[in-house]
Protein backbone atom coordinates (compact mmCIF):
# COMPACT_ATOMS: atom_id res chain seq x y z
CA UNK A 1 16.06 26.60 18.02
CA UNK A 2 13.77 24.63 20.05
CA UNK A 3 14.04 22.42 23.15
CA UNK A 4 11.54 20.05 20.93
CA UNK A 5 12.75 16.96 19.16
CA UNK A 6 11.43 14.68 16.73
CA UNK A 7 12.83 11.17 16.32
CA UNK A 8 12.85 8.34 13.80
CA UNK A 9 12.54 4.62 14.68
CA UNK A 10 11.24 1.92 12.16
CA UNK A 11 9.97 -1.06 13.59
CA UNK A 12 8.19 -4.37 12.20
CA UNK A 13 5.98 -5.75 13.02
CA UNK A 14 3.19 -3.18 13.39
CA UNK A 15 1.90 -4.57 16.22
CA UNK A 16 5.49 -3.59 17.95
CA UNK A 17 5.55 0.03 16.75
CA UNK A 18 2.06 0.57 18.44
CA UNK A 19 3.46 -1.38 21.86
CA UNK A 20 6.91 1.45 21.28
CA UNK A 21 4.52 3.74 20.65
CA UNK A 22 1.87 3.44 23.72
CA UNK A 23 4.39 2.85 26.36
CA UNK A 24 6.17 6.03 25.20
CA UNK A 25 2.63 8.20 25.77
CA UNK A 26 1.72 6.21 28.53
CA UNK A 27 4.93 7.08 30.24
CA UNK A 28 4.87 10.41 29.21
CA UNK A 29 8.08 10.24 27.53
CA UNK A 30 6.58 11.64 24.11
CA UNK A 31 3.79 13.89 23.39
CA UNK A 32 2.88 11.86 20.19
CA UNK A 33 4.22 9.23 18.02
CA UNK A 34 2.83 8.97 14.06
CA UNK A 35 3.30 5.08 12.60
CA UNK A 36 3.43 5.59 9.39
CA UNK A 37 2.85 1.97 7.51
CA UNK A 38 4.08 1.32 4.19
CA UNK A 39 7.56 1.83 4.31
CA UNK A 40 9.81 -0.39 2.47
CA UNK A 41 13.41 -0.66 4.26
CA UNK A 42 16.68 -1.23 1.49
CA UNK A 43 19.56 -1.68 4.24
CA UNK A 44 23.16 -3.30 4.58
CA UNK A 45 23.04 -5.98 7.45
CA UNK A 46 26.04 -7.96 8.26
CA UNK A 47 27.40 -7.30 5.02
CA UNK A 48 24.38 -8.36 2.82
CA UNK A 49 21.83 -6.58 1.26
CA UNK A 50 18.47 -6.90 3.20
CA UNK A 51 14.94 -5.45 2.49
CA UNK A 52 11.96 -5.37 5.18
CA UNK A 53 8.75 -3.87 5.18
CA UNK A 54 8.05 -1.65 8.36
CA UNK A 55 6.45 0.96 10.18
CA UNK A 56 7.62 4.54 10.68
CA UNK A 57 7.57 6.12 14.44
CA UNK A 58 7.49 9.86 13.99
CA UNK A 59 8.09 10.59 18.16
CA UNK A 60 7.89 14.24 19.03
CA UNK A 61 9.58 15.11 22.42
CA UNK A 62 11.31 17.28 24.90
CA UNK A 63 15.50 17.31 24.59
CA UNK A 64 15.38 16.42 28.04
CA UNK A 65 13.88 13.32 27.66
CA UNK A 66 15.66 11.68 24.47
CA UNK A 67 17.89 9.80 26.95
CA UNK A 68 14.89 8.21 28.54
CA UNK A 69 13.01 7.78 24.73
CA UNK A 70 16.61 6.01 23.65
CA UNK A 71 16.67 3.72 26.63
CA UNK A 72 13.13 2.70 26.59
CA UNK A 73 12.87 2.02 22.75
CA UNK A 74 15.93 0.02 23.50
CA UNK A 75 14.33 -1.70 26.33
CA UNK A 76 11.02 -2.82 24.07
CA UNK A 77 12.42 -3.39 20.31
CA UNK A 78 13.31 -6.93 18.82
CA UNK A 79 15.98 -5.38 16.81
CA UNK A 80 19.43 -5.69 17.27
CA UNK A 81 20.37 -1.92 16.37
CA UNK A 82 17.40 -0.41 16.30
CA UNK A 83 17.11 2.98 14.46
CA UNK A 84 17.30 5.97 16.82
CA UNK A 85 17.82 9.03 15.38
CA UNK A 86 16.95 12.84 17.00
CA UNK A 87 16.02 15.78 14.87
CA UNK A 88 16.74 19.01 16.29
CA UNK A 89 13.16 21.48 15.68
CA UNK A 90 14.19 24.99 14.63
CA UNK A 91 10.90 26.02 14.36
CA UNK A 92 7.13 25.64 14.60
CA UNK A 93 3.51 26.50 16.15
CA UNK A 94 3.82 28.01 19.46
CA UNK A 95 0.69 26.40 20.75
CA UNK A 96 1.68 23.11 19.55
CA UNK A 97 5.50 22.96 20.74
CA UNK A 98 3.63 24.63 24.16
CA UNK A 99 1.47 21.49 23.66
CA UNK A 100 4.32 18.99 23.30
CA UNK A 101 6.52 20.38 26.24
CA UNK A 102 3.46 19.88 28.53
CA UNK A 103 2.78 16.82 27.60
CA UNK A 104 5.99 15.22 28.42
CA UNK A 105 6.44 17.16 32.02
CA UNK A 106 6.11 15.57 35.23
CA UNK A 107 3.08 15.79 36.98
CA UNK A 108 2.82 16.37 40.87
CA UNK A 109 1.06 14.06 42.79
């Protein structure tokens, strides 16, 4: 097992998912997030059947900084309940989990 996480959030419109998805970078909280258009949502909402078309956030992270990932996606999406959920990464590329873990440290001034 990895310290490296990868978590889901769908978002409409797309112009939010790239605002989620630049402040996360920008902030260093992720190393990359993937919007992945095209994805048609099926979903019960205050007991009725809803559909939505939306975008796909693929965020790839530290474990250490899901906390800060949950509050801030909080912080800038228009949904109610957003979707949050954290994969745990068994495996992968050295150089790119290397890649990902430096990407979200803290950098000394």
């Amino acid at each position: 097992m990895t310290h490296t996480r990868l978590i889901l959030v769908t978002a409409s419109p797309r112009a939010e998912a790239k605002r989620i998805a630049h402040a996360l970078v920008e902030e260093r909280l992720a190393a990359c997030v993937n919007l992945i258009g095209g994805v048609h949502s099926v979903y019960r909402w205050k007991d009725t059947v809803e559909t939505a078309d939306e975008v796909l956030l693929l965020i790839k992270t530290q474990q250490e900084k899901v906390d800060a990932v949950r509050t801030r996606v909080h912080e800038l999406h228009s949904y109610e309940v957003p979707e949050f959920l954290v994969l745990d990464v068994a495996d992968g590329s050295s150089a790119y989990l290397d890649w990902i873990a430096s990407s979200v440290a803290e950098r000394s001034l």
